[in-house]
C-alpha atoms as a PDB file:
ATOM      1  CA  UNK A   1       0.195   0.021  -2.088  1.00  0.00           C
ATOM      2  CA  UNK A   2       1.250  -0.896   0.206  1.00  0.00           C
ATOM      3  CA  UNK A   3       4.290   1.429   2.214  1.00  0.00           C
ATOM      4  CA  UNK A   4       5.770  -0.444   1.446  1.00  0.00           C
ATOM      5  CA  UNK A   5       8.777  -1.372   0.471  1.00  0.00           C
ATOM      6  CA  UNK A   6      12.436  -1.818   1.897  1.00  0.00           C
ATOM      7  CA  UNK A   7      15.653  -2.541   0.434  1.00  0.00           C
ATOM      8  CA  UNK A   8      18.519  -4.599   1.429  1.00  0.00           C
ATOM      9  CA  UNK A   9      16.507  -7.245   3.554  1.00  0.00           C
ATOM     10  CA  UNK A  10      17.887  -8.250   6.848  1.00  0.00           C
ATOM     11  CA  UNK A  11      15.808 -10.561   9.384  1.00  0.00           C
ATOM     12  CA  UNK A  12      15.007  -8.298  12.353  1.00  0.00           C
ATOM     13  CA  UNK A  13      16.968  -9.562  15.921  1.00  0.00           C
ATOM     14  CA  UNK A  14      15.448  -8.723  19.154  1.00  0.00           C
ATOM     15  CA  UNK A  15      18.380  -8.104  21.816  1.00  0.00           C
ATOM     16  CA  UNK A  16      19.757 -11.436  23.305  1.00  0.00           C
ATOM     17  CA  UNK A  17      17.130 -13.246  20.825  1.00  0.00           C
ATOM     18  CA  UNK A  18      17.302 -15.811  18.286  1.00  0.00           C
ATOM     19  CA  UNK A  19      16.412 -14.284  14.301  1.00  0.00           C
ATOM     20  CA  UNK A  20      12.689 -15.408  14.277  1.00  0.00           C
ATOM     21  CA  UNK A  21      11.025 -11.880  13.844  1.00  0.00           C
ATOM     22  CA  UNK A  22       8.631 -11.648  10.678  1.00  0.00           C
ATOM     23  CA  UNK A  23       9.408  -9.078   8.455  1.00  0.00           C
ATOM     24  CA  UNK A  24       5.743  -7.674   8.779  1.00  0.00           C
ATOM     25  CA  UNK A  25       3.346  -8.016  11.327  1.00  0.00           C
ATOM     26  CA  UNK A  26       0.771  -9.253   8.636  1.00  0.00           C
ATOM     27  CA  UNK A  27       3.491 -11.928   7.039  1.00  0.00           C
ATOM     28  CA  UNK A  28       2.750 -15.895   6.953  1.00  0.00           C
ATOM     29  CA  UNK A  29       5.391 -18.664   7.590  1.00  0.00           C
ATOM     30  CA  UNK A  30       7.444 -18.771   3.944  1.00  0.00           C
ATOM     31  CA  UNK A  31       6.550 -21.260   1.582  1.00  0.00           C
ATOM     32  CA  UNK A  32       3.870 -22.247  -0.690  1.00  0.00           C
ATOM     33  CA  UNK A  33       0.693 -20.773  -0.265  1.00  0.00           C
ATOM     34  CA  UNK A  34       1.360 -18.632   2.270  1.00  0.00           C
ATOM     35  CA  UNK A  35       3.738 -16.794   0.444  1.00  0.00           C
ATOM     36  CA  UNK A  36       0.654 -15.796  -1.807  1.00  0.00           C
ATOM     37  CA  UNK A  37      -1.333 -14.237   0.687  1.00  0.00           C
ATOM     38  CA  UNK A  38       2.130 -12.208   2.089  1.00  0.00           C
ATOM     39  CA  UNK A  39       2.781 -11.035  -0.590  1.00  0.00           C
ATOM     40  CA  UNK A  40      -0.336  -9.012  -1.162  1.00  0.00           C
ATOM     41  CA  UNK A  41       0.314  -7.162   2.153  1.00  0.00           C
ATOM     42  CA  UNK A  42      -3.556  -7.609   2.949  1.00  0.00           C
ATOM     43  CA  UNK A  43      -3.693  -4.486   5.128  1.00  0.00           C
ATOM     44  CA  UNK A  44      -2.093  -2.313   3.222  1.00  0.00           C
ATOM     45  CA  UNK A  45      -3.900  -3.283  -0.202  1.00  0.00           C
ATOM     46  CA  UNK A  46      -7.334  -2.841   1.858  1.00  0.00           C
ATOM     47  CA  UNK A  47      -6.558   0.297   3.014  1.00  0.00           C
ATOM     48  CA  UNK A  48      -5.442   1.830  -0.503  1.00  0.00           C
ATOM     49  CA  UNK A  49      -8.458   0.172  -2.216  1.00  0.00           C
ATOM     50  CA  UNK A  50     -10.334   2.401   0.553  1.00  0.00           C
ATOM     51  CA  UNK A  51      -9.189   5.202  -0.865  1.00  0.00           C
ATOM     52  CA  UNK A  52     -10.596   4.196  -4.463  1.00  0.00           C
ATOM     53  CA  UNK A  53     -13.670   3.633  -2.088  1.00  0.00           C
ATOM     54  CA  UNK A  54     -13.635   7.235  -0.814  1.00  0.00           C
ATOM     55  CA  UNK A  55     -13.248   8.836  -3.390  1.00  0.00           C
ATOM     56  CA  UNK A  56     -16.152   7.014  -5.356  1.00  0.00           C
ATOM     57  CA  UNK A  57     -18.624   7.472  -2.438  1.00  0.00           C
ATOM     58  CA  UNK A  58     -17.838  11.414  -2.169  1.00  0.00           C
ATOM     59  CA  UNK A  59     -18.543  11.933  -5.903  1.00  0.00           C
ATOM     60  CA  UNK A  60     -22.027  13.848  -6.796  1.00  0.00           C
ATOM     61  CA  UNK A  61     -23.260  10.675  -8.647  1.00  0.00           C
ATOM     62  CA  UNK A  62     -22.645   7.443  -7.877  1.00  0.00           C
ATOM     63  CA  UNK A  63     -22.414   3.736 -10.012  1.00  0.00           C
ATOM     64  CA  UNK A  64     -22.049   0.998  -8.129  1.00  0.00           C
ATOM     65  CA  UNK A  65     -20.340  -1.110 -11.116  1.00  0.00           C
ATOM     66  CA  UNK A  66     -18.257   1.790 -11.924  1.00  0.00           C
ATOM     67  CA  UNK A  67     -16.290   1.667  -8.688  1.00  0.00           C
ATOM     68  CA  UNK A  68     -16.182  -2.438  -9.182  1.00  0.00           C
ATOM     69  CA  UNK A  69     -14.281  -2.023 -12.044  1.00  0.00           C
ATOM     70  CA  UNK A  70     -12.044   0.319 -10.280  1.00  0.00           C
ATOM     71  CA  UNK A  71     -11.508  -1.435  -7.161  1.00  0.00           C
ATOM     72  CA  UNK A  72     -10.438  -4.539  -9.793  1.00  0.00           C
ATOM     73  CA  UNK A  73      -8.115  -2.780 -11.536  1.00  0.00           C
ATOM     74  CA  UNK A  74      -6.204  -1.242  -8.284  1.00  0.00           C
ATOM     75  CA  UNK A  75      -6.730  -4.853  -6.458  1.00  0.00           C
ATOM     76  CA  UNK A  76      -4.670  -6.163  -9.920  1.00  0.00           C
ATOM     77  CA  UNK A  77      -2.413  -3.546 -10.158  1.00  0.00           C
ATOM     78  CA  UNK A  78      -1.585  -2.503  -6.709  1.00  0.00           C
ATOM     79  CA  UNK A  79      -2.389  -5.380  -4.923  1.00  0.00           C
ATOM     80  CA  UNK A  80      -0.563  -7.867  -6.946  1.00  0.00           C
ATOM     81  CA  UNK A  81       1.748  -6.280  -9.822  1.00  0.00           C
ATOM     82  CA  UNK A  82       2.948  -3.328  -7.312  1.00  0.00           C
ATOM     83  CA  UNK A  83       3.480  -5.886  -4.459  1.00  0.00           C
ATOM     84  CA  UNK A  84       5.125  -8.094  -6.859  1.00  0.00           C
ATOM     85  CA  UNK A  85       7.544  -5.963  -8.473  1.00  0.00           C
ATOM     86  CA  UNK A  86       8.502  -4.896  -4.808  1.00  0.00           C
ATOM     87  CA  UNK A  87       9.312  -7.686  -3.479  1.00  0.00           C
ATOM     88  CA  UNK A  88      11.756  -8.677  -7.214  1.00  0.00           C
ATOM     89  CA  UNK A  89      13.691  -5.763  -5.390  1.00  0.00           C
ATOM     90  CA  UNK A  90      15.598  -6.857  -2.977  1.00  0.00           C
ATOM     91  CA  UNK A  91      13.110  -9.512  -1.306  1.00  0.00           C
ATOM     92  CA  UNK A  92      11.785  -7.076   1.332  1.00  0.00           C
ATOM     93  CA  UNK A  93       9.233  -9.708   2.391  1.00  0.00           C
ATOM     94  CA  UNK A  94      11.784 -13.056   2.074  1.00  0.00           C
ATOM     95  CA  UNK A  95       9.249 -14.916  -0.032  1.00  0.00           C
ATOM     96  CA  UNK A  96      10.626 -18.498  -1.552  1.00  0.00           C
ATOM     97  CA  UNK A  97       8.250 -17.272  -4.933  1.00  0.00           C
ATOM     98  CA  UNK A  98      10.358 -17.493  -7.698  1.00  0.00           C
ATOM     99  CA  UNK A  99      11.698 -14.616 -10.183  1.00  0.00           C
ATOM    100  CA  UNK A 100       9.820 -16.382 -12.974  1.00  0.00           C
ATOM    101  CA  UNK A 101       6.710 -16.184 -10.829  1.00  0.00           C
ATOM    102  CA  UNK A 102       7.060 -13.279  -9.805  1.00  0.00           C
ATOM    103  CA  UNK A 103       7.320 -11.386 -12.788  1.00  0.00           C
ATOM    104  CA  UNK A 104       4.347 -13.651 -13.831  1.00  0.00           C
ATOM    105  CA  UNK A 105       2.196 -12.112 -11.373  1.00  0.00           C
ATOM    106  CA  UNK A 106       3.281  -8.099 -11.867  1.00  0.00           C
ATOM    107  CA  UNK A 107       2.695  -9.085 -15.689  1.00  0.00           C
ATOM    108  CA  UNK A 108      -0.902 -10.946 -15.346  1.00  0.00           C
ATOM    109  CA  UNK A 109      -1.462  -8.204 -12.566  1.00  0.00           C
ATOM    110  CA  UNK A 110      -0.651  -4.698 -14.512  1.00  0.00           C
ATOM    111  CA  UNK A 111      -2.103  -6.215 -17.871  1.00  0.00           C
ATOM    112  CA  UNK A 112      -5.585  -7.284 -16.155  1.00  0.00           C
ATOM    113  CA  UNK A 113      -5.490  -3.793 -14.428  1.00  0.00           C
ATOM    114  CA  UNK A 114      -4.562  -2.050 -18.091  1.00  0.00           C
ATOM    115  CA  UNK A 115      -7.378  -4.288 -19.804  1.00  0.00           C
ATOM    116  CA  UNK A 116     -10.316  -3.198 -17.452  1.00  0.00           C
ATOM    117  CA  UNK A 117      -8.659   1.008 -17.949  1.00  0.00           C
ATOM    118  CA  UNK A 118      -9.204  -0.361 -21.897  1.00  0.00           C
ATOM    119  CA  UNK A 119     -12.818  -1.557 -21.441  1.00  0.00           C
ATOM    120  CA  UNK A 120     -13.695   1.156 -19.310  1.00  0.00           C
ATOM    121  CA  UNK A 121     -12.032   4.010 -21.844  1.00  0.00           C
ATOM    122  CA  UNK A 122     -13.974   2.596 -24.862  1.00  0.00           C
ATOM    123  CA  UNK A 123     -17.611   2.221 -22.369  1.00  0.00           C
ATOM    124  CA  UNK A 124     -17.379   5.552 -20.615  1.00  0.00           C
ATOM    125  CA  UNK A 125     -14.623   8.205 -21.711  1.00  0.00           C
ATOM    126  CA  UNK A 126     -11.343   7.942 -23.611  1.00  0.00           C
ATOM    127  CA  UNK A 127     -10.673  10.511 -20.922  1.00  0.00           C
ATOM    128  CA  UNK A 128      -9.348   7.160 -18.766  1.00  0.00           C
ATOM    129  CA  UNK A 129      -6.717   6.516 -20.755  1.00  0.00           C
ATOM    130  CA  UNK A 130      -4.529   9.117 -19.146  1.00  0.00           C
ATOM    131  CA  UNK A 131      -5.095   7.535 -15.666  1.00  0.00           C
ATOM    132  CA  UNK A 132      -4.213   4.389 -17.082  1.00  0.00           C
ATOM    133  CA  UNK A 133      -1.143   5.676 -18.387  1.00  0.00           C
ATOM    134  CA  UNK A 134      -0.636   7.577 -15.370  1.00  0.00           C
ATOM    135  CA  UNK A 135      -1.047   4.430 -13.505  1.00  0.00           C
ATOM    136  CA  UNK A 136       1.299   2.179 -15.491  1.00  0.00           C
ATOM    137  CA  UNK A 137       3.889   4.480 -15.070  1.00  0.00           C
ATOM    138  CA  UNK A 138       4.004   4.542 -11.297  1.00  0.00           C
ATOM    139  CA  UNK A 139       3.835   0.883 -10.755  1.00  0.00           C
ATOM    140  CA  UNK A 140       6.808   0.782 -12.820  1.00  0.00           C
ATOM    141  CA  UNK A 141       8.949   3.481 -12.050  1.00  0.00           C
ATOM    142  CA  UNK A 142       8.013   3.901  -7.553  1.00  0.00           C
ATOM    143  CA  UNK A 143       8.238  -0.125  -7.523  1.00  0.00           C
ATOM    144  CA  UNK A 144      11.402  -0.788  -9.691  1.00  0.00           C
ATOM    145  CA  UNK A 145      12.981   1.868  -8.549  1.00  0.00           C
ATOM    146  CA  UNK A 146      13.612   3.434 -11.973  1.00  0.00           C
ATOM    147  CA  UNK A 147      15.554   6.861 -13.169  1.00  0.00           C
ATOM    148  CA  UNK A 148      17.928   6.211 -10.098  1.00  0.00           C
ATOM    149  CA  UNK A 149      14.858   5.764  -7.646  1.00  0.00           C
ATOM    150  CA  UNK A 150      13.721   9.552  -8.386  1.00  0.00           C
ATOM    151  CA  UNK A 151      10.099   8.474  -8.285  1.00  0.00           C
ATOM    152  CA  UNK A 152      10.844   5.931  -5.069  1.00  0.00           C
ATOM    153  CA  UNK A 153      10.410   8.457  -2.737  1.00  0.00           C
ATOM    154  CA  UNK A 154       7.758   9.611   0.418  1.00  0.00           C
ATOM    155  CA  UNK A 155       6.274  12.043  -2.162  1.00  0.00           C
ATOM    156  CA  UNK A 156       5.803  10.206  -4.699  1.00  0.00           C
ATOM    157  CA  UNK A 157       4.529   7.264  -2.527  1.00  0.00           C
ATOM    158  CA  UNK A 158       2.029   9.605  -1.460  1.00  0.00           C
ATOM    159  CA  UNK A 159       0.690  10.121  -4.909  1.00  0.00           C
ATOM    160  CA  UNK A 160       0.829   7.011  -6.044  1.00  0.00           C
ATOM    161  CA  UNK A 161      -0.829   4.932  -3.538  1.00  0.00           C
ATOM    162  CA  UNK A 162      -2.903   7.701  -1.481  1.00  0.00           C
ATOM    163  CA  UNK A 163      -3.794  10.390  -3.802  1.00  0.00           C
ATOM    164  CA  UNK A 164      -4.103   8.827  -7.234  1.00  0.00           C
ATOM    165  CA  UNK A 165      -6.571   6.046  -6.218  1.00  0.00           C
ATOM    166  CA  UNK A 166      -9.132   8.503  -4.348  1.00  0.00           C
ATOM    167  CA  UNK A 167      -8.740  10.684  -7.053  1.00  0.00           C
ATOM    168  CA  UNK A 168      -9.611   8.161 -10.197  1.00  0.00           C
ATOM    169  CA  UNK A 169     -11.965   6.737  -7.638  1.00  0.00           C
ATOM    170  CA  UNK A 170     -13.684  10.410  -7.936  1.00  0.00           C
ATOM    171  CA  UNK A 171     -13.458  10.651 -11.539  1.00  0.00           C
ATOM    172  CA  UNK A 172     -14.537   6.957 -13.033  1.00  0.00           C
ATOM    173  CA  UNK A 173     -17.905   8.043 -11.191  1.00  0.00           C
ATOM    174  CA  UNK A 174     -18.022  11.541 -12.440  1.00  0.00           C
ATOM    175  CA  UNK A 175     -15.735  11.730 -15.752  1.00  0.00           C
ATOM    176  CA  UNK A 176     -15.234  15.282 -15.002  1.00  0.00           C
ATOM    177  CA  UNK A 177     -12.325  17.474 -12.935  1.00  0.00           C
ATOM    178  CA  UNK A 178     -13.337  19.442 -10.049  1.00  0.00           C
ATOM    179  CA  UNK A 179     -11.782  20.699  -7.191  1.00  0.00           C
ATOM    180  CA  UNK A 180     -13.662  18.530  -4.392  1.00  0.00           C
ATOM    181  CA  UNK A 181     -11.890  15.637  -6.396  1.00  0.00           C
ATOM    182  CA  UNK A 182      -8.412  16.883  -6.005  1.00  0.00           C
ATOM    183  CA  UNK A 183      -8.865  17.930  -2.463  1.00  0.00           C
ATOM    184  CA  UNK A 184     -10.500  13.856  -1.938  1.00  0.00           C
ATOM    185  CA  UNK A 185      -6.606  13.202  -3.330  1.00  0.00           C
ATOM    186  CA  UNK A 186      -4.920  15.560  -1.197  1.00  0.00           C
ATOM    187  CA  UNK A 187      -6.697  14.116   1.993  1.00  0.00           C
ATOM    188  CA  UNK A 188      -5.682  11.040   0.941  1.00  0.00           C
ATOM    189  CA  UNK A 189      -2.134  12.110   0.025  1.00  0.00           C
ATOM    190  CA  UNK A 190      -1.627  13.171   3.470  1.00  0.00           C
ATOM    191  CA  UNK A 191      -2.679   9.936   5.011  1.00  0.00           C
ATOM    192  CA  UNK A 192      -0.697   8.023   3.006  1.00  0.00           C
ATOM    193  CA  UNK A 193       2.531  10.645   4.557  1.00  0.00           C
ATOM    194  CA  UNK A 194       1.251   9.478   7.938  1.00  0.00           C
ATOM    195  CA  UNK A 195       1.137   5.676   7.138  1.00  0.00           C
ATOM    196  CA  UNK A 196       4.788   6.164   5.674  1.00  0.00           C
ATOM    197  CA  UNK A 197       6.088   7.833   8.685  1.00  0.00           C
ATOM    198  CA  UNK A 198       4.708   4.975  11.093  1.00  0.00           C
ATOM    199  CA  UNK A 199       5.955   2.159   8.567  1.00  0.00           C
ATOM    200  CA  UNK A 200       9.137   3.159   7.259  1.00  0.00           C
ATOM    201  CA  UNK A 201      10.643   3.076  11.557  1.00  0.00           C
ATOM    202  CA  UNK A 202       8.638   0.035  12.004  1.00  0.00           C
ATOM    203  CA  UNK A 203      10.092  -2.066   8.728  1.00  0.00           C
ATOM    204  CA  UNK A 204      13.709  -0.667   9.916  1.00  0.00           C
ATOM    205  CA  UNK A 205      13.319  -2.498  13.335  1.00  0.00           C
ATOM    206  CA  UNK A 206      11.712  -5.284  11.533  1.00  0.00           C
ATOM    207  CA  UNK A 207      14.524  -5.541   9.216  1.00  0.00           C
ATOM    208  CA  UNK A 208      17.430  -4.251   9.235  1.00  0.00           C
ATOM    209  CA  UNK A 209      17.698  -3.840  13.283  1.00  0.00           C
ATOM    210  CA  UNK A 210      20.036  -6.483  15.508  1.00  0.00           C
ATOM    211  CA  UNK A 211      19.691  -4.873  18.482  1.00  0.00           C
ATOM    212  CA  UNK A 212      18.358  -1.986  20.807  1.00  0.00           C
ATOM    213  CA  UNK A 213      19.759  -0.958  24.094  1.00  0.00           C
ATOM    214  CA  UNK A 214      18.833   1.667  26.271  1.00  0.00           C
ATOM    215  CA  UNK A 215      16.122   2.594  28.997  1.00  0.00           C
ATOM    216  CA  UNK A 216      13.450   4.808  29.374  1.00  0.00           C
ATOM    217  CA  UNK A 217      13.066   7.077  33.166  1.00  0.00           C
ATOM    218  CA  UNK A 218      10.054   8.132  33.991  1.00  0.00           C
ATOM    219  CA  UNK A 219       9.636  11.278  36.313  1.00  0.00           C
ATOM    220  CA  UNK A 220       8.605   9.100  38.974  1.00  0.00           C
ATOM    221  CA  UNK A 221      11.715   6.854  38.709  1.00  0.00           C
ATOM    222  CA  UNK A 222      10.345   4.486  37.259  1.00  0.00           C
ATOM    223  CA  UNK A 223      12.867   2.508  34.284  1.00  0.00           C
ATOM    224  CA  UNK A 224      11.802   0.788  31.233  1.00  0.00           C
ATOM    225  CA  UNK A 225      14.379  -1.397  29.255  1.00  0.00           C
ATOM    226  CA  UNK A 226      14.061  -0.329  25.601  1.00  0.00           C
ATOM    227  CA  UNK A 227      13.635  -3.410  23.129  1.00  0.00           C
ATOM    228  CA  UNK A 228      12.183  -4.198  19.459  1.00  0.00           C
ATOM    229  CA  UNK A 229       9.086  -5.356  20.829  1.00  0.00           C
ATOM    230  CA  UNK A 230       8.323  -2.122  22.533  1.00  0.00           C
ATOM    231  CA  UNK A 231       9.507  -0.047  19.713  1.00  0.00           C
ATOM    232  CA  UNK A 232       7.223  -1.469  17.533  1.00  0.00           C
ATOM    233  CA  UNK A 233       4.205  -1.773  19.555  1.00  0.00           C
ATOM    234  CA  UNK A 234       2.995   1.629  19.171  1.00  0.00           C
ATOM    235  CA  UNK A 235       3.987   2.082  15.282  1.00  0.00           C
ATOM    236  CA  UNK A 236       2.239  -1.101  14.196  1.00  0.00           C
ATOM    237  CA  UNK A 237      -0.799  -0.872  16.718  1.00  0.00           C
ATOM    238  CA  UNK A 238      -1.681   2.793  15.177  1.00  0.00           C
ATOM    239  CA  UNK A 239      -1.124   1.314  11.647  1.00  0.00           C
ATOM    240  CA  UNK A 240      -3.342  -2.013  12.381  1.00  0.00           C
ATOM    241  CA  UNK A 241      -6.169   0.683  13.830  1.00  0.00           C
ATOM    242  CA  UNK A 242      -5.626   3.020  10.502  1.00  0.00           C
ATOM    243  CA  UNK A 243      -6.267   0.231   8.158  1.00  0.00           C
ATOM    244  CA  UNK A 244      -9.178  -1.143   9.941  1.00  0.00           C
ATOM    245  CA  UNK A 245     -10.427   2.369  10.534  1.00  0.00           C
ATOM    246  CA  UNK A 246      -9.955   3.982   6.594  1.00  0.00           C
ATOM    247  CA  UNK A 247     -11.632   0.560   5.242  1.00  0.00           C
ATOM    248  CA  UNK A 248     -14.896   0.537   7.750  1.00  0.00           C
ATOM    249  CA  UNK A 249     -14.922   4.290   6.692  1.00  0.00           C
ATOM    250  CA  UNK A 250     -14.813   3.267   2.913  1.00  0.00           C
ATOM    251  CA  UNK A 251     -17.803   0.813   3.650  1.00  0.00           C
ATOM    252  CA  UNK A 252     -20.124   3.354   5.448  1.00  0.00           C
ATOM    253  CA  UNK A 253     -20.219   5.724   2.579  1.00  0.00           C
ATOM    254  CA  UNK A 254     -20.148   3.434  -0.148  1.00  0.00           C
ATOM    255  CA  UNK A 255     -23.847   1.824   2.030  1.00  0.00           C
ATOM    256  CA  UNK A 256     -24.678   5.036   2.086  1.00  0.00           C
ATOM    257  CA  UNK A 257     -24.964   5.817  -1.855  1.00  0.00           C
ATOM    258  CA  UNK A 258     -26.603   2.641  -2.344  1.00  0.00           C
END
């Protein structure tokens, strides 16, 4: 929710390489199955559903159920409908799924997601339907690219996938609008501008790059040949520790309020 998208696919080349790069560190072999479990960018979903997480956890009173029905409803809508519209745009992720299945799972995915915002509106506050509005709204527009791709920007990624989850995450558990929720969003905001900033380099080399020359000289003399591989390494080892990190942190509180 997840960072996650790119336009205009292109298989990534390393220099002097055949085209065999994935277009994600996380992404299976295409075909079948596999395309299923790509497609939900696994890291990335699990470490927006840790904001939900957060944000639940940090709230003055906690229900456990309350952030299960929560975590569902991102895990449909994020996970599968966001992830699925993305990848109708331009095939960022070179899935063989088809259109028709595709659009069948950002359909079954926002409508589950919009059916447990129902439940929940009628069982605790009609004060949810604005956040499931809210939430409709940016699936569509950030993942379709919609009003000329106003709302498909590092902003707006920020609030969608970063701030809005910790925040409704903070306010299914407390039905009420505080400040320590909004600042839960804003934290989360501004990780989601860091995860952007490490992702968005390390899809273009991914993607879109066919080759990188140069060298690096160390003060000692020493020379390193630039390449893809070394490019990368640091991006998508700090985002593989983030994920891991934000979701173990998720855990601990949520133990902690039980």
């Amino acid at each position: 929710m997840p960072g996650l998208s790119s336009r205009g696919f292109a298989t990534a080349l390393q220099l002097n390489k055949p085209a065999t790069a994935r277009p994600s560190f996380y992404a299976l072999s295409p075909g079948g199955w596999r395309d299923l479990v790509t497609i939900l960018h696994p890291p990335y979903t699990a470490w927006h559903l840790s904001y939900v997480a957060l944000g639940a956890a940090l709230a003055p009173t906690f229900v456990l159920w309350r952030l299960g029905a929560a975590l569902g409803a991102f895990l449909l809508a994020l996970g599968v409908a966001c992830h699925a519209l993305d990848e109708l745009v331009g095939r960022p992720l070179g899935t063989r799924l088809s259109r028709r299945a595709l659009i069948g799972l950002a359909a079954g995915g926002l409508g589950g997601a919009v059916a447990i915002g129902v439940v929940g509106s009628v069982i605790l506050s009609a004060w949810l339907i604005p956040l499931v509005i809210v939430g409709v709204f940016l699936a569509l527009a950030y993942n379709l690219e919609l009003f000329g791709g106003r709302f498909h920007t590092d902003l707006w990624f920020a609030l969608a996938w970063g701030g809005f989850p910790a925040f409704t995450g903070w306010f299914v558990e407390t039905l009420d609008l505080r400040v320590e929720g909004l600042l839960i969003g804003l934290g989360c905001c501004l990780i989601s501008v860091a995860q952007r900033r490490l992702s968005t380099p390390a899809r273009e080399l991914r993607r879109r790059t066919v080759a990188v020359e140069g060298s690096q000289t160390l003060r000692d003399g020493d020379v390193r040949e630039l390449d893809v591989d070394r490019l990368l390494a640091p991006l998508e080892g700090t985002l593989s520790a983030l994920w891991k990190a934000m979701v173990v942190l998720a855990v601990a509180l949520v133990v902690r309020r039980l």
